[in-house]
Structure formats: C-alpha cells, structure tokens
ModelCIF file with pLDDT and N, C-alpha, C, O atoms, coordinates in Angstrom:
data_MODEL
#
_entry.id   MODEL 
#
_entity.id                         1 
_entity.type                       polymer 
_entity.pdbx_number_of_molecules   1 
#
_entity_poly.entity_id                      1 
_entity_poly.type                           'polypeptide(L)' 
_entity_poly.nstd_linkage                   no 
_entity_poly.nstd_monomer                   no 
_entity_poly.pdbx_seq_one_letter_code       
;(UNK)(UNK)(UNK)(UNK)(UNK)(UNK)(UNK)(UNK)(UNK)(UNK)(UNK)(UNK)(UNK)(UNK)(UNK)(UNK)
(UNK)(UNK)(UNK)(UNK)(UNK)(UNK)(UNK)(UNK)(UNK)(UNK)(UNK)(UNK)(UNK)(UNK)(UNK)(UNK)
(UNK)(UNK)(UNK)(UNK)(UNK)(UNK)(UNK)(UNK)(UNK)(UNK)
;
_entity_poly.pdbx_seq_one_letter_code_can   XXXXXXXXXXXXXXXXXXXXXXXXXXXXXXXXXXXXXXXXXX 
_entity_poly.pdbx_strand_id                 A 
#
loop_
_entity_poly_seq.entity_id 
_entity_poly_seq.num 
_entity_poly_seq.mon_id 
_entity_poly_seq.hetero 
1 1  UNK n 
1 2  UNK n 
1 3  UNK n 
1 4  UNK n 
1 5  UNK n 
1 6  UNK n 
1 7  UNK n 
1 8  UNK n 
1 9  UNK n 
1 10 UNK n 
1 11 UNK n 
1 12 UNK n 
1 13 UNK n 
1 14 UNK n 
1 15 UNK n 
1 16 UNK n 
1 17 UNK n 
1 18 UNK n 
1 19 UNK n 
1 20 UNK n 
1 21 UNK n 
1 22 UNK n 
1 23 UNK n 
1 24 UNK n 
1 25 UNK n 
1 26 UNK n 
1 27 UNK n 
1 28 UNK n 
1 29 UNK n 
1 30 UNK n 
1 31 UNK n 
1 32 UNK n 
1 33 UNK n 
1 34 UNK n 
1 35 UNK n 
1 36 UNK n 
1 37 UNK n 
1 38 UNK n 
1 39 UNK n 
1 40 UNK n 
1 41 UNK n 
1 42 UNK n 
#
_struct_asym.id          A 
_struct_asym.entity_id   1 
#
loop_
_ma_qa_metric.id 
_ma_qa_metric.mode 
_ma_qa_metric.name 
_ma_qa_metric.software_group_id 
_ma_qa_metric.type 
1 global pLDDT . pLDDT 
2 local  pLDDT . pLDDT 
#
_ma_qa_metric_global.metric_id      1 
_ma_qa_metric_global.metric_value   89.07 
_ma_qa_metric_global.model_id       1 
_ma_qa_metric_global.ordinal_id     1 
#
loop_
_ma_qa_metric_local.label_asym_id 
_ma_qa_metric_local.label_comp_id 
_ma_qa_metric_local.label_seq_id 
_ma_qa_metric_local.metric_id 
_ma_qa_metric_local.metric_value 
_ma_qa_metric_local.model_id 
_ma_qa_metric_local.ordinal_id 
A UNK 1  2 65.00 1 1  
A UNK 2  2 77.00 1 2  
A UNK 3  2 83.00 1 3  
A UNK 4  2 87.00 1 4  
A UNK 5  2 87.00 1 5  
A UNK 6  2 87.00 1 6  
A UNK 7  2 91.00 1 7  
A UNK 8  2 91.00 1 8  
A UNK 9  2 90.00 1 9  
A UNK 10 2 91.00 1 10 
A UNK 11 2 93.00 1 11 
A UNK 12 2 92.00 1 12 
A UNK 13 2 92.00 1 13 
A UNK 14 2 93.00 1 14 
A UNK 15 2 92.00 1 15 
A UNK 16 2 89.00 1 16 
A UNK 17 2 87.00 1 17 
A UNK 18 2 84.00 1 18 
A UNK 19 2 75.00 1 19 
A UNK 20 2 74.00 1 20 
A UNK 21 2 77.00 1 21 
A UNK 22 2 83.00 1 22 
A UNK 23 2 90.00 1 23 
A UNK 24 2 93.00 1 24 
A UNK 25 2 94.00 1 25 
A UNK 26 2 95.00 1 26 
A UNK 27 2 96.00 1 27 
A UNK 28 2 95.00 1 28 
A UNK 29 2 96.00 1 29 
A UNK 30 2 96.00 1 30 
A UNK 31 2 96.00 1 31 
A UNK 32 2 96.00 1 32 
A UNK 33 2 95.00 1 33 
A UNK 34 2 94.00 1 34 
A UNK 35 2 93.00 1 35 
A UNK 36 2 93.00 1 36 
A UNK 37 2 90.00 1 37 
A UNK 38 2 89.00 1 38 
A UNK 39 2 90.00 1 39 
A UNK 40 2 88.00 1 40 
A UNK 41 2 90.00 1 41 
A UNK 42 2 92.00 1 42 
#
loop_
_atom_site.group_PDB 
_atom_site.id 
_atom_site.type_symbol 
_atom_site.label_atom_id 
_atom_site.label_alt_id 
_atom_site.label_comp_id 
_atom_site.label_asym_id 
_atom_site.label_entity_id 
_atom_site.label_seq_id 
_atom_site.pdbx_PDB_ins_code 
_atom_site.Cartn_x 
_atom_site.Cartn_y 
_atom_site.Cartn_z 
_atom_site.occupancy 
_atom_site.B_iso_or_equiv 
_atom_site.pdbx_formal_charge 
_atom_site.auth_seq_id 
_atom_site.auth_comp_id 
_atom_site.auth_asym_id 
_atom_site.auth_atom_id 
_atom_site.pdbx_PDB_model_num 
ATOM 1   N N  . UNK A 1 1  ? -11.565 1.079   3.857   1.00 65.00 ? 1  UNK A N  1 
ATOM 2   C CA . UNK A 1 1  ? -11.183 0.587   2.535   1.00 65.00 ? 1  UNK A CA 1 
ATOM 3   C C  . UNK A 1 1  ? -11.860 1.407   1.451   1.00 65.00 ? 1  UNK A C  1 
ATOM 4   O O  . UNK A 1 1  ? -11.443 1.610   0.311   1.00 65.00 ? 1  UNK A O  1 
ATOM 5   N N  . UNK A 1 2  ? -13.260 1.952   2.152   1.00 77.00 ? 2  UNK A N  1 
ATOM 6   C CA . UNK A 1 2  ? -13.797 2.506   0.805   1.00 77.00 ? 2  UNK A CA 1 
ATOM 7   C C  . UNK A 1 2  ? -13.826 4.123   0.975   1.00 77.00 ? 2  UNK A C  1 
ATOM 8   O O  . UNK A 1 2  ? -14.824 4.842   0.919   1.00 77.00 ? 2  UNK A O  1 
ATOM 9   N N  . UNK A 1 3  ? -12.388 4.534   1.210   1.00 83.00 ? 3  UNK A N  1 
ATOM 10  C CA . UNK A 1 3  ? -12.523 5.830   1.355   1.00 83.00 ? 3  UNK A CA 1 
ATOM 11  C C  . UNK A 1 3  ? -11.422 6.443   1.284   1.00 83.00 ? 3  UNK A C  1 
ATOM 12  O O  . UNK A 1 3  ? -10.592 6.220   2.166   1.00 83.00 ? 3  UNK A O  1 
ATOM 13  N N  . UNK A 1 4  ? -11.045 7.588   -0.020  1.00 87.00 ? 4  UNK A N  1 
ATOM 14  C CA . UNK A 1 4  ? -10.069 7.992   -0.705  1.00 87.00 ? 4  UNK A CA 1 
ATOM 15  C C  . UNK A 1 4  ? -8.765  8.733   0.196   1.00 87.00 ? 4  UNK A C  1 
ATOM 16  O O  . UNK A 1 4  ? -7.580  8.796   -0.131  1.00 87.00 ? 4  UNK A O  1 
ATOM 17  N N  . UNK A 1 5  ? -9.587  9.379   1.722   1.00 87.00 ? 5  UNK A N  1 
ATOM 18  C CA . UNK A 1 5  ? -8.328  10.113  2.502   1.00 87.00 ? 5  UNK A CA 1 
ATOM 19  C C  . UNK A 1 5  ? -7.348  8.519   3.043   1.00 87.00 ? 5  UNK A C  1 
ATOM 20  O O  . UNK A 1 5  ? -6.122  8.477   3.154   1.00 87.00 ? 5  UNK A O  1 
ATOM 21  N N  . UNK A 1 6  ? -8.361  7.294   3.318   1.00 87.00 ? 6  UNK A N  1 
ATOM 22  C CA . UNK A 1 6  ? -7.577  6.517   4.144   1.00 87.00 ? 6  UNK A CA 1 
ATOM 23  C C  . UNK A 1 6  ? -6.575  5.978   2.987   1.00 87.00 ? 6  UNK A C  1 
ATOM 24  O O  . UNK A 1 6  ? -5.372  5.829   3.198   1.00 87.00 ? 6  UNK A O  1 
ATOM 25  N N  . UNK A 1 7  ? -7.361  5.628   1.413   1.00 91.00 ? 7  UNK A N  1 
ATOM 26  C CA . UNK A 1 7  ? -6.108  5.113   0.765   1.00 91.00 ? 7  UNK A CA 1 
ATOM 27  C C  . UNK A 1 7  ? -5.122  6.090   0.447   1.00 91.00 ? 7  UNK A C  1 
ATOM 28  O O  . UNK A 1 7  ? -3.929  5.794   0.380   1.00 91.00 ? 7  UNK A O  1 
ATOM 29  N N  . UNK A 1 8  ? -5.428  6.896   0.308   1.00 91.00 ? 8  UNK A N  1 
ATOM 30  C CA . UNK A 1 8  ? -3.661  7.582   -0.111  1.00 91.00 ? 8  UNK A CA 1 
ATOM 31  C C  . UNK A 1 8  ? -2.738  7.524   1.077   1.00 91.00 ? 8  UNK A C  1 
ATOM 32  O O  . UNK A 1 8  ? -1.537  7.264   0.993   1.00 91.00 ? 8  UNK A O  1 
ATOM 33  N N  . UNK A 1 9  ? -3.797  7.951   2.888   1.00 90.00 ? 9  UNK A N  1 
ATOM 34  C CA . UNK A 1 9  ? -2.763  7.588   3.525   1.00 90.00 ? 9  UNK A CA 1 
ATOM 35  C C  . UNK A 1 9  ? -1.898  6.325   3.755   1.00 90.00 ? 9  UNK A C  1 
ATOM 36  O O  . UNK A 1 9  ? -0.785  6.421   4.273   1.00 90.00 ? 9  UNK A O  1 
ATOM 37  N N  . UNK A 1 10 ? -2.623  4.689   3.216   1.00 91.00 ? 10 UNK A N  1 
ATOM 38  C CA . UNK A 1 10 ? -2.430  3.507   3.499   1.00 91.00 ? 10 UNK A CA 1 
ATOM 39  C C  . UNK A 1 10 ? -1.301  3.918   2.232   1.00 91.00 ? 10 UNK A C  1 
ATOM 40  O O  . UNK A 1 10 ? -0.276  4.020   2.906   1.00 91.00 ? 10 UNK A O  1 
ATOM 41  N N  . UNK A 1 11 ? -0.945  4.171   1.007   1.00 93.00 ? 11 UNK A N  1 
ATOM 42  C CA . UNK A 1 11 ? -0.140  4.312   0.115   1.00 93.00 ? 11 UNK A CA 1 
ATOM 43  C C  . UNK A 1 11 ? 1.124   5.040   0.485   1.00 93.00 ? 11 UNK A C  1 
ATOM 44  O O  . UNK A 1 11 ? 2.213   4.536   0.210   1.00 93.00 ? 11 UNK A O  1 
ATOM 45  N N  . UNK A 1 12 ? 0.997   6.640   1.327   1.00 92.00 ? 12 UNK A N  1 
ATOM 46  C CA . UNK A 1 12 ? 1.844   6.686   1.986   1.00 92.00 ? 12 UNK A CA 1 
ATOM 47  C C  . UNK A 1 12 ? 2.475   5.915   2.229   1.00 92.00 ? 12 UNK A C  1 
ATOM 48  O O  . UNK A 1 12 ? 3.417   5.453   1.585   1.00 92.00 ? 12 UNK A O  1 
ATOM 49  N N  . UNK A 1 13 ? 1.908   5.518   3.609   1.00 92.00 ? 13 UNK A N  1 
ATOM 50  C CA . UNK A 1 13 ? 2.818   4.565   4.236   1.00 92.00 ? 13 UNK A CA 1 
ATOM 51  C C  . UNK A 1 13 ? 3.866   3.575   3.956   1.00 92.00 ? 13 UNK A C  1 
ATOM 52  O O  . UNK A 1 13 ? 5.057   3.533   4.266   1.00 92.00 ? 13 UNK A O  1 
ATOM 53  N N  . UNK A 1 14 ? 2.985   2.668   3.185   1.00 93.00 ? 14 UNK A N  1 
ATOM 54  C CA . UNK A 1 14 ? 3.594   1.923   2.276   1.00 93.00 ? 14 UNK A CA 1 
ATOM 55  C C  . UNK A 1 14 ? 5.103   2.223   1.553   1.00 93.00 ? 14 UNK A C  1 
ATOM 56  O O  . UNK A 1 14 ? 6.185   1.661   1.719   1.00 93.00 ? 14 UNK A O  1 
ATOM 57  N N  . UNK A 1 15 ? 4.765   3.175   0.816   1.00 92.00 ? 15 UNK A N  1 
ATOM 58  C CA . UNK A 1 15 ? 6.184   3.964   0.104   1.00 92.00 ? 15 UNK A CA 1 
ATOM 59  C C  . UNK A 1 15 ? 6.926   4.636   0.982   1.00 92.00 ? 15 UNK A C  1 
ATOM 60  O O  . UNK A 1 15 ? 8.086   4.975   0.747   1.00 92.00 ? 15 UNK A O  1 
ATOM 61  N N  . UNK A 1 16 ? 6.302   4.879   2.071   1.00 89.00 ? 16 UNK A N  1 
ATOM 62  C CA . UNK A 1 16 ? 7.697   5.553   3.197   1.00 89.00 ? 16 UNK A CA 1 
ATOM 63  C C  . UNK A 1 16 ? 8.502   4.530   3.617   1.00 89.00 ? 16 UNK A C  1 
ATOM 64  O O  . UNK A 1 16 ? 9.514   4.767   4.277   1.00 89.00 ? 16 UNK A O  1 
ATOM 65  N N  . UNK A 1 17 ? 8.076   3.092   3.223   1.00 87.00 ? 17 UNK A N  1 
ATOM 66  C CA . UNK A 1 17 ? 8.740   2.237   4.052   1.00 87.00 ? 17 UNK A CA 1 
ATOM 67  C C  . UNK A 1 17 ? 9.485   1.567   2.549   1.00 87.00 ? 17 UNK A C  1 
ATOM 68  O O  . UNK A 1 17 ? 10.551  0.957   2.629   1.00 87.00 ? 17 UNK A O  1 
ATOM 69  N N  . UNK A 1 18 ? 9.079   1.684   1.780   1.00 84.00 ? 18 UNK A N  1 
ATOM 70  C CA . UNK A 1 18 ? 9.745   0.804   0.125   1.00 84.00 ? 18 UNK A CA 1 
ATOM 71  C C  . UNK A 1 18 ? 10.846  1.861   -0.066  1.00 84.00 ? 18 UNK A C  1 
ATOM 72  O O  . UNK A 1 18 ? 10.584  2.824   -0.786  1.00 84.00 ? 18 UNK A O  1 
ATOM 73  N N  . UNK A 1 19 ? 11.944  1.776   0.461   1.00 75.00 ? 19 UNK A N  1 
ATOM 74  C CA . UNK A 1 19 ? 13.256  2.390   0.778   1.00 75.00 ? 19 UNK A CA 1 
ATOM 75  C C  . UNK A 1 19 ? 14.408  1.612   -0.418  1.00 75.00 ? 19 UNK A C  1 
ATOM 76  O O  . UNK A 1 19 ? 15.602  1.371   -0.242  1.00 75.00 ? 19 UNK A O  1 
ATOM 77  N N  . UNK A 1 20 ? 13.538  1.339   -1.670  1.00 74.00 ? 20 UNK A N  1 
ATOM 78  C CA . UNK A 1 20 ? 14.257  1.258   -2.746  1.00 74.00 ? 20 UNK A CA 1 
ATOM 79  C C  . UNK A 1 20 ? 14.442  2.642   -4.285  1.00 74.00 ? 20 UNK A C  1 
ATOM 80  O O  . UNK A 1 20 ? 13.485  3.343   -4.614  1.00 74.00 ? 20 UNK A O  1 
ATOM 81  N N  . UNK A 1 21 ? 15.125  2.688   -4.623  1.00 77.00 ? 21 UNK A N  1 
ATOM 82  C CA . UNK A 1 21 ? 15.454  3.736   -5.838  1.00 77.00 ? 21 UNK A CA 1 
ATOM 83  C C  . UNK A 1 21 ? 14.571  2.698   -7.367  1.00 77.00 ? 21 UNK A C  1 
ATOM 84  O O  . UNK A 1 21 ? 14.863  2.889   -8.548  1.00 77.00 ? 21 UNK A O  1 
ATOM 85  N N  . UNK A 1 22 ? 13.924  2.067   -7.066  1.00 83.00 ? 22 UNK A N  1 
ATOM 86  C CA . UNK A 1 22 ? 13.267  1.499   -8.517  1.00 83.00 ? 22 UNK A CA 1 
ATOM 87  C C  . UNK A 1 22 ? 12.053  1.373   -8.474  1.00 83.00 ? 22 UNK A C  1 
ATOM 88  O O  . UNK A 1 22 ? 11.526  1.818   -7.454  1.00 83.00 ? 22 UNK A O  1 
ATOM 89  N N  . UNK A 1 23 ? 11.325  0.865   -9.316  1.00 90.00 ? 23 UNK A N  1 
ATOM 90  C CA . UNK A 1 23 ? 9.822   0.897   -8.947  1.00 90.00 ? 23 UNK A CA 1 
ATOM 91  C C  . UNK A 1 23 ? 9.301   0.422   -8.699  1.00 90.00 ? 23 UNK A C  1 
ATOM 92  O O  . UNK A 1 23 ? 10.015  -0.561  -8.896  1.00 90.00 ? 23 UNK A O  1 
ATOM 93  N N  . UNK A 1 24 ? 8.168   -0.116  -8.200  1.00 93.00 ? 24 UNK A N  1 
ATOM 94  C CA . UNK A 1 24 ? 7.406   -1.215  -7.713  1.00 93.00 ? 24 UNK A CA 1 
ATOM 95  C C  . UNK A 1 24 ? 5.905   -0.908  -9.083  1.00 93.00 ? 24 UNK A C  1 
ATOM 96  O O  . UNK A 1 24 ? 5.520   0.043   -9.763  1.00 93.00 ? 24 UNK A O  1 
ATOM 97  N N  . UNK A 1 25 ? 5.594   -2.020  -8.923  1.00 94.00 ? 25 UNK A N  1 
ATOM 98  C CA . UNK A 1 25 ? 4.517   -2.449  -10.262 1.00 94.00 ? 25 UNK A CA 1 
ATOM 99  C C  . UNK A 1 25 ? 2.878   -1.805  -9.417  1.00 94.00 ? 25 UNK A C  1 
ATOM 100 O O  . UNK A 1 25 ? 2.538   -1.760  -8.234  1.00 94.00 ? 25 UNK A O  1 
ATOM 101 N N  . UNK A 1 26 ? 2.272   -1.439  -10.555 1.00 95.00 ? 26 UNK A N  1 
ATOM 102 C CA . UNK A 1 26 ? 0.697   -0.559  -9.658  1.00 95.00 ? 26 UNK A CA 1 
ATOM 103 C C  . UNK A 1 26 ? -0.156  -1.931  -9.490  1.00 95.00 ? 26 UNK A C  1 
ATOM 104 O O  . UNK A 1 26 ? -1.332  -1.649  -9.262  1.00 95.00 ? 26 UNK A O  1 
ATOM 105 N N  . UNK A 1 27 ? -0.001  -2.856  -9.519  1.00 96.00 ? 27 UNK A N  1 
ATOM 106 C CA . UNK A 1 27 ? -0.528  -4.080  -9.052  1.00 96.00 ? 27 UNK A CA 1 
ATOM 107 C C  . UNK A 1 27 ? -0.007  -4.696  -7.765  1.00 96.00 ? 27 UNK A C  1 
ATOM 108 O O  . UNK A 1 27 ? -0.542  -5.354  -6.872  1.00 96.00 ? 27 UNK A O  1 
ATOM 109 N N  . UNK A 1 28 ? 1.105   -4.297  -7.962  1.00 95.00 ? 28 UNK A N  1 
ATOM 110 C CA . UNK A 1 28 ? 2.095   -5.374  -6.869  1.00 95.00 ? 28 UNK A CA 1 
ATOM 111 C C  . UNK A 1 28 ? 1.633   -4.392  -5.200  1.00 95.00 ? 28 UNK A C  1 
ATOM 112 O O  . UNK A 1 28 ? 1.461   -4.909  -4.096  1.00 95.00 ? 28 UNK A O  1 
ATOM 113 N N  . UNK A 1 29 ? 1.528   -2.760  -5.583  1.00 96.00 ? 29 UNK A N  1 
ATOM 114 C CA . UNK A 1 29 ? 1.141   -1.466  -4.339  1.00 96.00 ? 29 UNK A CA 1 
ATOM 115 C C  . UNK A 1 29 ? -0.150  -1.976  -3.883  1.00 96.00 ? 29 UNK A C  1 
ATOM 116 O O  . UNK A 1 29 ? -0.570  -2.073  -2.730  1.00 96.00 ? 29 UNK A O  1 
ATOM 117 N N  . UNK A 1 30 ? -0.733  -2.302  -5.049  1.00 96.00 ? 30 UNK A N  1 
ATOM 118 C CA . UNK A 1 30 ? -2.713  -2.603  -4.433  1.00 96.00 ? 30 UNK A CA 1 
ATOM 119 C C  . UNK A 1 30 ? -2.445  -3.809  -4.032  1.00 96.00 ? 30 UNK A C  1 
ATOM 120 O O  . UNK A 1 30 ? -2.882  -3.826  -2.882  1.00 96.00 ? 30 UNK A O  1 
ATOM 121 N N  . UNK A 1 31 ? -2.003  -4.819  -4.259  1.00 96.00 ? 31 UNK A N  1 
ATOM 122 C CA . UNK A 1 31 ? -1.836  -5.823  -3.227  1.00 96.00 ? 31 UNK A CA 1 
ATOM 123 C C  . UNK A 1 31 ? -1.190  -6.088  -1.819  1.00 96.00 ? 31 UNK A C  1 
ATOM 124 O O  . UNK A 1 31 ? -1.524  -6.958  -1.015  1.00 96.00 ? 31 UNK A O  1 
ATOM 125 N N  . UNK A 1 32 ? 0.114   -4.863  -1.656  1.00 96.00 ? 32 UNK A N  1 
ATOM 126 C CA . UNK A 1 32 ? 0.218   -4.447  -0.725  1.00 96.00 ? 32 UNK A CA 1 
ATOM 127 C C  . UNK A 1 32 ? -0.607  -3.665  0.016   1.00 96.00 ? 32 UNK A C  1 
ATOM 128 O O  . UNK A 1 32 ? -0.656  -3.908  1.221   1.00 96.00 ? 32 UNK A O  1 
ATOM 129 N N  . UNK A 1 33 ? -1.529  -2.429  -0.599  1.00 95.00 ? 33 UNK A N  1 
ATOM 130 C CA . UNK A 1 33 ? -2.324  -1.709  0.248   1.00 95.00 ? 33 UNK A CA 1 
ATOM 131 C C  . UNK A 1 33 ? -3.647  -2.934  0.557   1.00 95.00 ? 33 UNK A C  1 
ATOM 132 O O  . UNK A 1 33 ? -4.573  -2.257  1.002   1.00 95.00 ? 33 UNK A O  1 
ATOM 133 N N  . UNK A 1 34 ? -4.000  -4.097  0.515   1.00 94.00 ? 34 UNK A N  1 
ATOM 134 C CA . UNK A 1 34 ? -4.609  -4.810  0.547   1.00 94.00 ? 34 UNK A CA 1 
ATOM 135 C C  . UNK A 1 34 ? -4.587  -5.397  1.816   1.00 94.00 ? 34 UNK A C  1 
ATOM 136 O O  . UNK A 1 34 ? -5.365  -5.271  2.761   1.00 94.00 ? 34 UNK A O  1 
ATOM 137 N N  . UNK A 1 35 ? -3.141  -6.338  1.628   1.00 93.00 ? 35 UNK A N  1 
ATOM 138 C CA . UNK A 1 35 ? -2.805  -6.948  2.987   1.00 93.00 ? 35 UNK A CA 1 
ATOM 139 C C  . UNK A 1 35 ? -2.113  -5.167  4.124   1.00 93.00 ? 35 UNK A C  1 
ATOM 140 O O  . UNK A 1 35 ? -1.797  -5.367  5.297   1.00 93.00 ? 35 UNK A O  1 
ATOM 141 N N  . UNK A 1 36 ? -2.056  -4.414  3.828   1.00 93.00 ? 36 UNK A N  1 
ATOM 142 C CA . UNK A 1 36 ? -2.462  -3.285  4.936   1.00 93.00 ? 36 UNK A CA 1 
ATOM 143 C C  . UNK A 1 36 ? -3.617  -3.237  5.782   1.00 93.00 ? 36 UNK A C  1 
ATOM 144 O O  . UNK A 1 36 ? -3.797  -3.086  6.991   1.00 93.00 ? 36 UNK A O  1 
ATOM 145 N N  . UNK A 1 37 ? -4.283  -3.396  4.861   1.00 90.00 ? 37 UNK A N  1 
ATOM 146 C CA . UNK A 1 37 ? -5.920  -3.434  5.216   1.00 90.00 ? 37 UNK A CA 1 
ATOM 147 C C  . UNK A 1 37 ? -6.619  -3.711  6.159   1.00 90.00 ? 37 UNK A C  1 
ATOM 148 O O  . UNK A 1 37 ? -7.398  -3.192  6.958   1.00 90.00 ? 37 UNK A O  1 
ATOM 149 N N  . UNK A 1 38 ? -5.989  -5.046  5.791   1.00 89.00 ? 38 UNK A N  1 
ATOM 150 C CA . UNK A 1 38 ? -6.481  -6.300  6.312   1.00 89.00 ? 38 UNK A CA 1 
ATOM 151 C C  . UNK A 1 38 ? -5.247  -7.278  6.392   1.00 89.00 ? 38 UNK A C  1 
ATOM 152 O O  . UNK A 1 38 ? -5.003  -8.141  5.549   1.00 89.00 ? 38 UNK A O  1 
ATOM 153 N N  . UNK A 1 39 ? -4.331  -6.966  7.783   1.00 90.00 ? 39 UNK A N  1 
ATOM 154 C CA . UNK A 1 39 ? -3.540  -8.004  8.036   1.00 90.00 ? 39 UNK A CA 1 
ATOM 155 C C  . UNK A 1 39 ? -3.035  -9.010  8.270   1.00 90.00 ? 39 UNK A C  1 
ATOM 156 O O  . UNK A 1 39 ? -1.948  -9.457  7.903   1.00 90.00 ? 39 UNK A O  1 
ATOM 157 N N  . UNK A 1 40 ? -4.345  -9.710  9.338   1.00 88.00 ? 40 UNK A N  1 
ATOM 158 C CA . UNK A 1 40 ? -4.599  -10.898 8.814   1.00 88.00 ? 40 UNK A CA 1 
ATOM 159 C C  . UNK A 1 40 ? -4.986  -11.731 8.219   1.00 88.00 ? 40 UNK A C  1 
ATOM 160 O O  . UNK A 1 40 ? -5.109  -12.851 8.715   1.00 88.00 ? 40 UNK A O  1 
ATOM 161 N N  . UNK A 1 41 ? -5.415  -11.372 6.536   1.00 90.00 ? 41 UNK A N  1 
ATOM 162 C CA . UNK A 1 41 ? -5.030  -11.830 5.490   1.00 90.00 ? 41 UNK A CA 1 
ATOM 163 C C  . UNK A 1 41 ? -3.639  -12.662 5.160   1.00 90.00 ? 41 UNK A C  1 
ATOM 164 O O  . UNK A 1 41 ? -3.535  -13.858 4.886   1.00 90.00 ? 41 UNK A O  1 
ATOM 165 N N  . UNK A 1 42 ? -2.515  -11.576 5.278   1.00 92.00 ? 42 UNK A N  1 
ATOM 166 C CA . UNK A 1 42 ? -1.326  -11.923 4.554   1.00 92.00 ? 42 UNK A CA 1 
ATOM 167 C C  . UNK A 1 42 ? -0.914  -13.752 5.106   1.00 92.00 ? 42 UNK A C  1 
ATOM 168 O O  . UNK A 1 42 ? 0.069   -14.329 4.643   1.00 92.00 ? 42 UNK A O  1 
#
C-alpha cells in the first residue's frame, strides 16, 4: 500500500478492466484501489 511501483500497478489494473469511454471520479479510483488492496474489506 505504501509503495508507488505497486500503486500505479493496482491503478493499472483497475482501468484495464473500467471498459467504459467516460470517466470515473479521482475519489471514486482511490476507493477502488482501496478495496484492491484489501479485499476483504469490500
């Protein structure tokens, strides 16, 4: 979590899979890269 190569790759990911043409909010990504994280959270 506290380390800049893993978040951009956890962000990757994320957006390889948000297979929409609009945007998603920079709050709404960190709460997704969140429950990434830590999955059993969600």
């Amino acid at each position: 979590a506290f380390d800049l190569y893993h978040s951009v790759y956890r962000m990757l990911q994320i957006l390889t899979h948000f297979n929409r043409n609009d945007y998603v909010e920079t709050e709404r990504l960190r709460i997704w890269d969140f429950y990434l994280l830590f999955p059993d959270k969600i």
